[in-house]
N, C-alpha and C. Protein backbone atom coordinates (compact mmCIF):
# COMPACT_ATOMS: atom_id res chain seq x y z
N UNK A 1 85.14 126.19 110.94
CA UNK A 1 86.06 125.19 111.47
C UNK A 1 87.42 125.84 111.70
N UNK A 2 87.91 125.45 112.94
CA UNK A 2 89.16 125.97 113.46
C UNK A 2 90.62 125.28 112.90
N UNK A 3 91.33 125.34 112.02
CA UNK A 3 92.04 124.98 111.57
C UNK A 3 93.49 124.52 113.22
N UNK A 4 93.85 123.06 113.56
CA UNK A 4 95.04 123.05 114.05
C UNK A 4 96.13 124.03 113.48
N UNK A 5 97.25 125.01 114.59
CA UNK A 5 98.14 124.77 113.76
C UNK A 5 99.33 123.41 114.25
N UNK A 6 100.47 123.89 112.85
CA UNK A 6 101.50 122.77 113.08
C UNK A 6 102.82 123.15 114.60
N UNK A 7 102.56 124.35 114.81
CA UNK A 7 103.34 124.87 116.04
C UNK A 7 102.74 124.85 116.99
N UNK A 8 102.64 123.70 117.94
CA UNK A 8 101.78 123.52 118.97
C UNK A 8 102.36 123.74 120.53
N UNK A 9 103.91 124.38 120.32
CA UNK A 9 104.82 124.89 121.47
C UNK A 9 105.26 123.94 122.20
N UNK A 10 104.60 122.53 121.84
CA UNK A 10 104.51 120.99 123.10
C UNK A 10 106.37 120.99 122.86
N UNK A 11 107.02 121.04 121.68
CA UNK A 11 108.45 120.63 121.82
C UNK A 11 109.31 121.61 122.22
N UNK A 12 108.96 122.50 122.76
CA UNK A 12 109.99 123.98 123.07
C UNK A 12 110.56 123.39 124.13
N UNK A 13 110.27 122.46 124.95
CA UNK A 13 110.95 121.91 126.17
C UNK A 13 112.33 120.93 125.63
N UNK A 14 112.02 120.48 124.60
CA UNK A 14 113.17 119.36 124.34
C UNK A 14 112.97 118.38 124.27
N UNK A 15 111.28 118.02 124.01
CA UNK A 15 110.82 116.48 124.22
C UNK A 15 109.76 116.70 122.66
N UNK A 16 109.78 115.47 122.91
CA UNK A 16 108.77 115.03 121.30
C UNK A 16 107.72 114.21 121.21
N UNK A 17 106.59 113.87 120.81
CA UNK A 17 105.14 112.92 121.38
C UNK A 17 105.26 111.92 120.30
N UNK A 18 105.84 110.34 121.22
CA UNK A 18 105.50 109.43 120.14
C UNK A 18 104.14 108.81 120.14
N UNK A 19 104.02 108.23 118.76
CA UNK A 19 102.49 107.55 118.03
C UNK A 19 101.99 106.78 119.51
N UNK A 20 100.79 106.88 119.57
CA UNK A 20 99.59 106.34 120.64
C UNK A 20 100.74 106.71 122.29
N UNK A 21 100.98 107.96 122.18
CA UNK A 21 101.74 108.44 123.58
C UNK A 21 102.69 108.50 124.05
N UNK A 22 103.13 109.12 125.09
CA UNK A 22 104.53 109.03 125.76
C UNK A 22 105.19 109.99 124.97
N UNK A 23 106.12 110.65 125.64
CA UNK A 23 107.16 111.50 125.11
C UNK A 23 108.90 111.32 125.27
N UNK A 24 109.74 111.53 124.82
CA UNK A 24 110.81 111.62 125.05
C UNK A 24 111.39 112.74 124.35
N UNK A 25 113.23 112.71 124.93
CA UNK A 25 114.24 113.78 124.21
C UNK A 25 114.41 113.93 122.80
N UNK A 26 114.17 114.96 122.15
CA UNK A 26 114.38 115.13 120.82
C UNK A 26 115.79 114.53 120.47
N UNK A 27 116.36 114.45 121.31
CA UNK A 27 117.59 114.05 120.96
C UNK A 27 117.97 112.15 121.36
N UNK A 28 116.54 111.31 121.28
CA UNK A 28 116.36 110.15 121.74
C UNK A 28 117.48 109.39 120.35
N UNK A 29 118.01 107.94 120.43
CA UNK A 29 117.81 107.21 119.69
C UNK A 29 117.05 106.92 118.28
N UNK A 30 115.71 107.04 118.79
CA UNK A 30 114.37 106.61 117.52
C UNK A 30 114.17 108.40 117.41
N UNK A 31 114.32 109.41 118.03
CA UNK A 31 114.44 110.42 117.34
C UNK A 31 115.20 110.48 116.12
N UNK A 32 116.63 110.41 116.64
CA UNK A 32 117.78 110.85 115.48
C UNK A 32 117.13 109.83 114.19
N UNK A 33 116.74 108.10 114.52
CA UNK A 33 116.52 107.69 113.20
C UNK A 33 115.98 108.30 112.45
N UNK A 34 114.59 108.73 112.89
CA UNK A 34 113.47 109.42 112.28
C UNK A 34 113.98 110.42 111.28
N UNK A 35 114.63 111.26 112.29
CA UNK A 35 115.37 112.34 111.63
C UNK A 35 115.80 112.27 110.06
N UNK A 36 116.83 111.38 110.82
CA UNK A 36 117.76 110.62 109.10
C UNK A 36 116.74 110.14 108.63
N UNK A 37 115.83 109.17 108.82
CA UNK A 37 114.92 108.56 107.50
C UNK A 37 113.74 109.91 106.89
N UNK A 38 113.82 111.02 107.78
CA UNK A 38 113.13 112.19 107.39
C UNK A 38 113.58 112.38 106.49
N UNK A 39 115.05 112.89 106.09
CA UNK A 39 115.91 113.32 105.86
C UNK A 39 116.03 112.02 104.11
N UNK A 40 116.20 110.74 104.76
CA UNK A 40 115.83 110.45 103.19
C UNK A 40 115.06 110.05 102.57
N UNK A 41 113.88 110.38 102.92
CA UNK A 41 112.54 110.76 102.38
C UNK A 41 112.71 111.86 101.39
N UNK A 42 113.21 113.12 101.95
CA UNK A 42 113.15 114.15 101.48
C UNK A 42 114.18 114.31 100.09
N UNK A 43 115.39 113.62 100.35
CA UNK A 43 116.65 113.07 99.39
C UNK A 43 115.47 112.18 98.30
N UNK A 44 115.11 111.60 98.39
CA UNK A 44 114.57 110.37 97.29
C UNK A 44 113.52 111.74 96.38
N UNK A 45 112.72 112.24 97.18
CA UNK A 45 112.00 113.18 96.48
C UNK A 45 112.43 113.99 95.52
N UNK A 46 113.79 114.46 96.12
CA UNK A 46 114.65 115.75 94.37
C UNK A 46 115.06 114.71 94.29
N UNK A 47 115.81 113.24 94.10
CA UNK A 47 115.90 112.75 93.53
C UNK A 47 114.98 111.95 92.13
N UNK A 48 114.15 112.13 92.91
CA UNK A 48 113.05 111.92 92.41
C UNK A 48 112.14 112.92 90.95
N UNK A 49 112.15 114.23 91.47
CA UNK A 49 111.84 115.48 90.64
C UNK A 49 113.23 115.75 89.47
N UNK A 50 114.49 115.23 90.28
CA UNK A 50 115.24 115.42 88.98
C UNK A 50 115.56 114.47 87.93
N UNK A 51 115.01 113.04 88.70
CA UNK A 51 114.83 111.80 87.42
C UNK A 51 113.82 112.41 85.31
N UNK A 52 114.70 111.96 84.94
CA UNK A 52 114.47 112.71 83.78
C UNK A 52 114.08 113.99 83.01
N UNK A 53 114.75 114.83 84.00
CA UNK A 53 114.80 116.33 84.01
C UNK A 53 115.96 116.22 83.24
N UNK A 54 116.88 115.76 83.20
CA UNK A 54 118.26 116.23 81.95
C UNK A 54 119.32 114.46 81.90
N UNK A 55 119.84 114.49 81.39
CA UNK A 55 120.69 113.58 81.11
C UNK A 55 120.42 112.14 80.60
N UNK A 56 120.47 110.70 81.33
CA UNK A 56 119.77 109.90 80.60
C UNK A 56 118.23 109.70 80.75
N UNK A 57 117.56 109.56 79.63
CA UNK A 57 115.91 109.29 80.14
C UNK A 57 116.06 108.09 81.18
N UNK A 58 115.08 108.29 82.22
CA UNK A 58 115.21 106.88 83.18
C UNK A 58 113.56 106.12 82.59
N UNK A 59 113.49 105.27 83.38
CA UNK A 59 112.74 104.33 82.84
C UNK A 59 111.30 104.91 83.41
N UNK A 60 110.47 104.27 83.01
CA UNK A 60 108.76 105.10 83.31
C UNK A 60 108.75 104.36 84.57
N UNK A 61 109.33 103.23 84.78
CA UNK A 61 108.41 102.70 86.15
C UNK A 61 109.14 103.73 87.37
N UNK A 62 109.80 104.45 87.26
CA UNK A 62 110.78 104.69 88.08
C UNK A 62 110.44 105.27 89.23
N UNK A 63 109.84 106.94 88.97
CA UNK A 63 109.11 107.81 89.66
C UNK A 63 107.83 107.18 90.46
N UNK A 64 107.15 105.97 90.04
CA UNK A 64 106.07 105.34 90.71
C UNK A 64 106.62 104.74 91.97
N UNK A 65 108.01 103.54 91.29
CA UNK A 65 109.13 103.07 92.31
C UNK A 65 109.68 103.86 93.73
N UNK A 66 109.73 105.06 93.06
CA UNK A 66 110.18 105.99 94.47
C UNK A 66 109.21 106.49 95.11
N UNK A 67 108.13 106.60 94.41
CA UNK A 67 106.82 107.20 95.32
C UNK A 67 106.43 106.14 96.48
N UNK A 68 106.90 104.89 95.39
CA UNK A 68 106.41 103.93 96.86
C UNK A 68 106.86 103.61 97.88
N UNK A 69 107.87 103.86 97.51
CA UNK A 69 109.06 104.53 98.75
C UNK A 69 109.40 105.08 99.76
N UNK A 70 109.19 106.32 99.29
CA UNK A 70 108.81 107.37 100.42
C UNK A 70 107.49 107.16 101.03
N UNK A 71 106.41 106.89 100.08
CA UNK A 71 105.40 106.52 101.35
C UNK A 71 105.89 105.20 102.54
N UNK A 72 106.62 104.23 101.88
CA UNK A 72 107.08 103.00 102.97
C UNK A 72 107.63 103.55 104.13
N UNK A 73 108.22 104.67 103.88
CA UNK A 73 108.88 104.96 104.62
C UNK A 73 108.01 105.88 106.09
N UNK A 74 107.31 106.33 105.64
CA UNK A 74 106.22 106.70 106.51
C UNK A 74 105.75 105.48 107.45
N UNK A 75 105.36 104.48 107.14
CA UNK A 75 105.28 103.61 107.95
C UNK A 75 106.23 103.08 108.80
N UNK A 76 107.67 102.94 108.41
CA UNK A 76 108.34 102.94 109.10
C UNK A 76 108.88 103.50 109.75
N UNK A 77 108.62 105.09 109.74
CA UNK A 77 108.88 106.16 111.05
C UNK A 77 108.01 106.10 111.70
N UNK A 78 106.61 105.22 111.24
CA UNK A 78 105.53 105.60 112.65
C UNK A 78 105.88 104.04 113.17
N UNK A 79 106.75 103.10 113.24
CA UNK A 79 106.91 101.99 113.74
C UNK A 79 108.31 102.87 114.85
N UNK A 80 108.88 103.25 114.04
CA UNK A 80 109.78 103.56 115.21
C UNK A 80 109.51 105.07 116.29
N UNK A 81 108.59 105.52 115.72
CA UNK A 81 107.82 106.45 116.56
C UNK A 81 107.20 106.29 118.00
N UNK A 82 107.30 104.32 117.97
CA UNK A 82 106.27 103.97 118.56
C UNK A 82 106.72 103.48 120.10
N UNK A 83 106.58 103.60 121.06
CA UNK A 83 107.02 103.16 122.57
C UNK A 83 107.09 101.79 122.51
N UNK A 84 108.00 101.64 122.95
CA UNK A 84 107.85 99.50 122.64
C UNK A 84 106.21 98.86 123.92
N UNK A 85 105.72 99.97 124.47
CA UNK A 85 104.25 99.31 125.35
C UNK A 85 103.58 99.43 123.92
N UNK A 86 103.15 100.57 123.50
CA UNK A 86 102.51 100.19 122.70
C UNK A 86 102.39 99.78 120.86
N UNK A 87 103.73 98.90 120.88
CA UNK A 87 103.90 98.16 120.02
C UNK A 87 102.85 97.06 119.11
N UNK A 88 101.97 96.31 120.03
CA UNK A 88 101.26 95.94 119.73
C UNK A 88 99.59 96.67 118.89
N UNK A 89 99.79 97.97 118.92
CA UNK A 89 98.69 98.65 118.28
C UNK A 89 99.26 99.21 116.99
N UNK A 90 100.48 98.78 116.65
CA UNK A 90 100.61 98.74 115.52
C UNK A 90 99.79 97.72 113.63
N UNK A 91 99.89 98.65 112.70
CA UNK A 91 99.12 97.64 111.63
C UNK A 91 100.18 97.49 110.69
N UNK A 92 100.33 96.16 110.67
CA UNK A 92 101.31 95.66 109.37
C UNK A 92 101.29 96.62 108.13
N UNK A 93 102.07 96.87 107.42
CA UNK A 93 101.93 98.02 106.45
C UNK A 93 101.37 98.97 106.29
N UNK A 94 101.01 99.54 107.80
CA UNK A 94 100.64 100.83 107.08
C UNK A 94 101.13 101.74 108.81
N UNK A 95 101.86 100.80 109.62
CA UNK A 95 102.31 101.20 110.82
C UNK A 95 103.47 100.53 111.42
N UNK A 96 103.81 99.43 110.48
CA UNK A 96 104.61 98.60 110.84
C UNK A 96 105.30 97.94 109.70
N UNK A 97 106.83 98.10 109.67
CA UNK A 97 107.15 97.37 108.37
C UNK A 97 106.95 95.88 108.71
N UNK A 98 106.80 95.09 107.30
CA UNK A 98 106.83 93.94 107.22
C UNK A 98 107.72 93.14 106.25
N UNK A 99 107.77 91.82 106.97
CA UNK A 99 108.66 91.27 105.90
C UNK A 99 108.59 91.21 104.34
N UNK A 100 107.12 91.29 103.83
CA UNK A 100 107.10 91.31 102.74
C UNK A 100 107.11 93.24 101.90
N UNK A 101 107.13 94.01 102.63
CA UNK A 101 107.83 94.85 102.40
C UNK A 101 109.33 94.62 101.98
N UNK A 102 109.56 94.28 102.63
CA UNK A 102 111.52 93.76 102.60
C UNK A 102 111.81 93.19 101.81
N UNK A 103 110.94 91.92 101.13
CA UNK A 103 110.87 91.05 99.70
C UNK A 103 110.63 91.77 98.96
N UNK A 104 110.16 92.82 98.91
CA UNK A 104 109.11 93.36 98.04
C UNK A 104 110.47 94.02 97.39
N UNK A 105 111.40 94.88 98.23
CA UNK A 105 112.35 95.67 97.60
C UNK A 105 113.58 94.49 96.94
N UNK A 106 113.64 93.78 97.88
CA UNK A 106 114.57 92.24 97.95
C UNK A 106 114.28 91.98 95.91
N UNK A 107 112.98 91.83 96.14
CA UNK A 107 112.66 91.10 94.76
C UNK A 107 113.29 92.50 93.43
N UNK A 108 113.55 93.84 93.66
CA UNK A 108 113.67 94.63 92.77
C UNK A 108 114.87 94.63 92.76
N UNK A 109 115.86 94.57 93.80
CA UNK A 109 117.03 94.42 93.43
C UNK A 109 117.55 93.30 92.89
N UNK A 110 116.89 92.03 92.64
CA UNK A 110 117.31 90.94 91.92
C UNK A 110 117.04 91.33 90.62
N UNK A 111 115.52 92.10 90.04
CA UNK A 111 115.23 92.46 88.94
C UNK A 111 116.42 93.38 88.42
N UNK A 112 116.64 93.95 88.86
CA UNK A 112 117.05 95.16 88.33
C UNK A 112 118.80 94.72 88.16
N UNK A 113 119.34 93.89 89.37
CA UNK A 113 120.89 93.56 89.00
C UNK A 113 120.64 92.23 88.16
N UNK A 114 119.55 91.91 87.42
CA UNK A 114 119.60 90.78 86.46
C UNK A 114 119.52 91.75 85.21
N UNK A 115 119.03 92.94 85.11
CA UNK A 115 118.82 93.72 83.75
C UNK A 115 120.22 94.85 83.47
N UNK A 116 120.89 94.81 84.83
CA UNK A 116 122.12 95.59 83.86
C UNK A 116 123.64 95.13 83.99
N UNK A 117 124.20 95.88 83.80
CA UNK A 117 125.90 95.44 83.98
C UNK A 117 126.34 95.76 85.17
N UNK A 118 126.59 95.22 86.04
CA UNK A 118 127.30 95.69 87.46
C UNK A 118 128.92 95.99 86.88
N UNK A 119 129.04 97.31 87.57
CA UNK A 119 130.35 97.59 87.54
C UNK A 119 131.28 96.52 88.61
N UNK A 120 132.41 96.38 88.36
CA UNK A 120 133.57 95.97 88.82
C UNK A 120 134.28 96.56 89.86
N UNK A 121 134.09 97.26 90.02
CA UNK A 121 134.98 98.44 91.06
C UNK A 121 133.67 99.38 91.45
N UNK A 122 134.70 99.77 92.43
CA UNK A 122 133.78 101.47 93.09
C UNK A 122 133.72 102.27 91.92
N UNK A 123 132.33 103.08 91.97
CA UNK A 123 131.69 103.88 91.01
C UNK A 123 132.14 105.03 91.91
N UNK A 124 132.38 105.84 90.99
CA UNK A 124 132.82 107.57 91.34
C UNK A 124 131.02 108.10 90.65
N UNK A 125 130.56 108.74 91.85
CA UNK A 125 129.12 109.60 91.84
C UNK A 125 129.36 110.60 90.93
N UNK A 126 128.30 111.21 90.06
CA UNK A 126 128.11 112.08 89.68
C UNK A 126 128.02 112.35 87.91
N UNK A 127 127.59 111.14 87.09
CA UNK A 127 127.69 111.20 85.99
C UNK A 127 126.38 112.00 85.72
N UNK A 128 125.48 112.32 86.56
CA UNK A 128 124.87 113.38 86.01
C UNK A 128 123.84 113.72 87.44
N UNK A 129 122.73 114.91 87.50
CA UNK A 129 122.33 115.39 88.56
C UNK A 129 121.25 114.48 89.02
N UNK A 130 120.50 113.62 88.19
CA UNK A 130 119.34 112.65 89.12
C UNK A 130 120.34 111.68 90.05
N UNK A 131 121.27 110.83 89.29
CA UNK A 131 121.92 109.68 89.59
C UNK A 131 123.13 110.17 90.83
N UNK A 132 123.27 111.57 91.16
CA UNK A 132 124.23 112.29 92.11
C UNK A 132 123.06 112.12 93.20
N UNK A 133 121.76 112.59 92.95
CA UNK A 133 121.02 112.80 93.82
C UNK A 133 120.19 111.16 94.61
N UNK A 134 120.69 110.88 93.92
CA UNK A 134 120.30 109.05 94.45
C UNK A 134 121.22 108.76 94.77
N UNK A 135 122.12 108.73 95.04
CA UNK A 135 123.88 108.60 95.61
C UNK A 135 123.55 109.21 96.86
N UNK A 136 123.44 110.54 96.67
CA UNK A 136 123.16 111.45 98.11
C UNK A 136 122.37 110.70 98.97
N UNK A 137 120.86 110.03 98.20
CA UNK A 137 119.70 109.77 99.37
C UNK A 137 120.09 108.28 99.73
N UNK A 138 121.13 107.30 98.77
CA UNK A 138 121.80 106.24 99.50
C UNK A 138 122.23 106.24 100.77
N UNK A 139 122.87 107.42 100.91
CA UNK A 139 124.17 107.84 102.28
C UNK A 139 123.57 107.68 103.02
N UNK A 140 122.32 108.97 103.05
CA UNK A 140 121.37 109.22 103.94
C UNK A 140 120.58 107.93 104.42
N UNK A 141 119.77 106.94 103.55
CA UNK A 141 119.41 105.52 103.82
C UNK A 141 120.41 105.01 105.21
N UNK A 142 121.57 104.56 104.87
CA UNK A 142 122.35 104.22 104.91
C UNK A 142 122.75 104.96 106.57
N UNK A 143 123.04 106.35 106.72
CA UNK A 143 122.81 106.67 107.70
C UNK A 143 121.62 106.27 108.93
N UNK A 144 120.95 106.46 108.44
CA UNK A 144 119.26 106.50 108.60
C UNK A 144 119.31 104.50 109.41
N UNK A 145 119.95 103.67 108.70
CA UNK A 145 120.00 102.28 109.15
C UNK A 145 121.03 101.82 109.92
N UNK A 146 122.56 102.71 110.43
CA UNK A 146 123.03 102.83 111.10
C UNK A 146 122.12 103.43 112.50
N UNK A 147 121.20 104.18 112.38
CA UNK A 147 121.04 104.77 113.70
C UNK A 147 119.53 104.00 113.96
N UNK A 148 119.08 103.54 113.54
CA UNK A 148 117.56 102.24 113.40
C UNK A 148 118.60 101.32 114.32
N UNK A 149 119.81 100.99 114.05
CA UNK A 149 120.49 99.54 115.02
C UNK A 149 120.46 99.99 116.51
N UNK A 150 121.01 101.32 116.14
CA UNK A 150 121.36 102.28 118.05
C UNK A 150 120.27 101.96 118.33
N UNK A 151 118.86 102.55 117.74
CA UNK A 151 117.64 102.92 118.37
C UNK A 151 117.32 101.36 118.81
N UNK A 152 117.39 100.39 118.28
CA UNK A 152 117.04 98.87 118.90
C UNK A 152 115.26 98.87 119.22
N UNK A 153 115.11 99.00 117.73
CA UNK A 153 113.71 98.96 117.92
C UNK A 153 112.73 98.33 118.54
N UNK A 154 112.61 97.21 118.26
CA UNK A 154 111.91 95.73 118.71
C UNK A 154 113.18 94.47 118.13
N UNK A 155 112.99 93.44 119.13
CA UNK A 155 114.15 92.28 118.44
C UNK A 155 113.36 91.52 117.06
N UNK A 156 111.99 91.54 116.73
CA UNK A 156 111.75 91.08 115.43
C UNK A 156 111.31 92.22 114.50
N UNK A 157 111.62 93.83 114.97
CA UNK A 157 111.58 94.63 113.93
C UNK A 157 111.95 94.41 112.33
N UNK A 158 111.62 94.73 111.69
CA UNK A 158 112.07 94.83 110.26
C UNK A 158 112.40 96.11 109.79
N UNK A 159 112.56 97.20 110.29
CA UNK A 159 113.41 98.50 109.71
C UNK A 159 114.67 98.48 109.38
N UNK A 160 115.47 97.53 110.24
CA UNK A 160 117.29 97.07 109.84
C UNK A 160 116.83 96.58 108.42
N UNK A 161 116.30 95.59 108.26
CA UNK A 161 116.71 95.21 107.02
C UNK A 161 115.84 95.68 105.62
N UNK A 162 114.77 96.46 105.95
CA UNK A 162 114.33 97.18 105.13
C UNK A 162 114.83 98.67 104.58
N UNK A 163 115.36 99.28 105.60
CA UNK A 163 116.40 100.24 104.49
C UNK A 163 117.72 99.36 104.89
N UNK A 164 118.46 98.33 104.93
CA UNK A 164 119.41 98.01 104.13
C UNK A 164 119.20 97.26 102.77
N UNK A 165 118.27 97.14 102.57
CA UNK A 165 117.49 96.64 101.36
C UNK A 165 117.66 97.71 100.07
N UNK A 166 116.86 99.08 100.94
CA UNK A 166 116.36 100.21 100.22
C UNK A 166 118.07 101.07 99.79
N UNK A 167 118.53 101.01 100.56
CA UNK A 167 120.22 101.46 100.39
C UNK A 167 120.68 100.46 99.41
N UNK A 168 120.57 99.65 99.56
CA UNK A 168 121.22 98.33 97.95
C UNK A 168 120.21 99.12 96.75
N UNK A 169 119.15 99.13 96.69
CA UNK A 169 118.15 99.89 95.77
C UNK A 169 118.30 100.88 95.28
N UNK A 170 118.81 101.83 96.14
CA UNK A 170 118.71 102.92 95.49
C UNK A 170 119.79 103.33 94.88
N UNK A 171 121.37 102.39 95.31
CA UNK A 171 122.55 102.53 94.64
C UNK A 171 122.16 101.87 93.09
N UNK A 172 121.45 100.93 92.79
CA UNK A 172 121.38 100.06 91.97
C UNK A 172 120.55 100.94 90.71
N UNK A 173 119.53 102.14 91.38
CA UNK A 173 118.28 103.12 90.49
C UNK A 173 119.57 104.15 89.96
N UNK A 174 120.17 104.26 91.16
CA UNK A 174 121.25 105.55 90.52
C UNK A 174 122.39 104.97 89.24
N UNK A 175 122.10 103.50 88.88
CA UNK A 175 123.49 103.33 88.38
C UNK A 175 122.38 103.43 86.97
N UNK A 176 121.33 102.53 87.39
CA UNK A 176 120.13 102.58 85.86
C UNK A 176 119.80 103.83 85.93
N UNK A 177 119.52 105.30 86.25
CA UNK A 177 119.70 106.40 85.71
C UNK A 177 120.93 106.65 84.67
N UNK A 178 121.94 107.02 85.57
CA UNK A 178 123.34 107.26 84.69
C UNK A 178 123.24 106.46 83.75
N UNK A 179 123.10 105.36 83.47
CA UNK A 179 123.21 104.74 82.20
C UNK A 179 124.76 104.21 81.87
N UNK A 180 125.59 104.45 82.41
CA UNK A 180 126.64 104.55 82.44
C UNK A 180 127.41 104.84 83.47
N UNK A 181 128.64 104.34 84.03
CA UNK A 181 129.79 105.37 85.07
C UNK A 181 130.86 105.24 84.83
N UNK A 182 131.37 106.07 85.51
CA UNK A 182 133.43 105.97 85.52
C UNK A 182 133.24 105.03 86.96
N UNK A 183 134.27 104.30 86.83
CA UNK A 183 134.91 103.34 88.24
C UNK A 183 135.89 104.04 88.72
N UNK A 184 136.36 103.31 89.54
CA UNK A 184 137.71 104.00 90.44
C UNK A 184 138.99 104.03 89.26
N UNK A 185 139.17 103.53 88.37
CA UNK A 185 140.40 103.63 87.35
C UNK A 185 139.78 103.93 86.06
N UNK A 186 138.09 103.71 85.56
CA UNK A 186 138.25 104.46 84.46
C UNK A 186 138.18 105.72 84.48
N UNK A 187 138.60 106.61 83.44
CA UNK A 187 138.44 107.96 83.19
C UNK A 187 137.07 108.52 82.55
């Protein structure tokens, strides 16, 4: 058996092959999202590998929490991967976000800001290296859902509000790592 490789020369021109066809500029709209949500995929992951590697123990569900994550997120780059013709050959969760995806995170950030202390002020990043690194893959979210609005996916898409969901989330995992923070006036 002939193994594909992953360098198939098709993008040396400047174009890129979205899911069930069609191509466009690497430098499209739903490119750049991709990009950024590539990008914090990859952020959640060392965030991820450095969750209870040093500082406060984080909680056991945690690492499962982010795994499910980054896979969500796969689905939602192959939704925006996708040409709005063939939109309709998309599958609810596993090609297409859905609303109950969106509850799904919706419902953890209620859990989770009912189980600790919300700070008062802006948190200054960096009380230790997991909870820096979930700060980092916030931005990136966060980026990543700024450029999902440009790209104007579909008008009943759910990627806007599923990583602005996941950006509330993951500020909220980084604060239950640290265990603790400085605010803008404490020391």
């Amino acid at each position: 058996m002939t193994r594909a490789s992953i360098s198939t020369k098709k993008g040396d021109g400047g174009t890129t092959g979205l899911l069930y066809g069609g191509r466009v500029r690497k430098d499209s709209a739903r490119i750049d999202c991709n990009g950024a949500v590539d990008e914090a995929q990859a952020a959640i992951g060392l965030a991820r590998a450095l969750v209870g590697s040093g500082g406060a123990p984080a909680p056991d569900w945690l690492g499962d929490l982010l795994v499910t994550v980054e896979r969500d997120l796969w689905v939602l780059m192959a939704e925006v991967a996708t040409a709005p013709r063939n939109r309709a050959r998309l599958t609810p969760a596993a090609s297409l976000v859905t609303p109950d995806m969106v509850g799904a995170l919706e419902n953890k950030v209620h859990e989770i800001e009912a189980s600790i202390e919300m700070p008062a002020e802006f948190v200054v990043p960096g009380e230790d290296v997991a909870s820096a690194a979930l700060d980092v893959a916030r931005t990136v979210v966060r980026r990543a859902e700024r450029l999902a609005v440009k790209a104007a996916v579909a008008p009943d898409s759910q990627v806007v509000p599923y990583l602005n969901r996941l950006s509330d989330l993951i500020w909220l995992l980084a604060r239950v790592v640290e265990g603790h923070h400085r605010t803008a006036r404490s020391a």
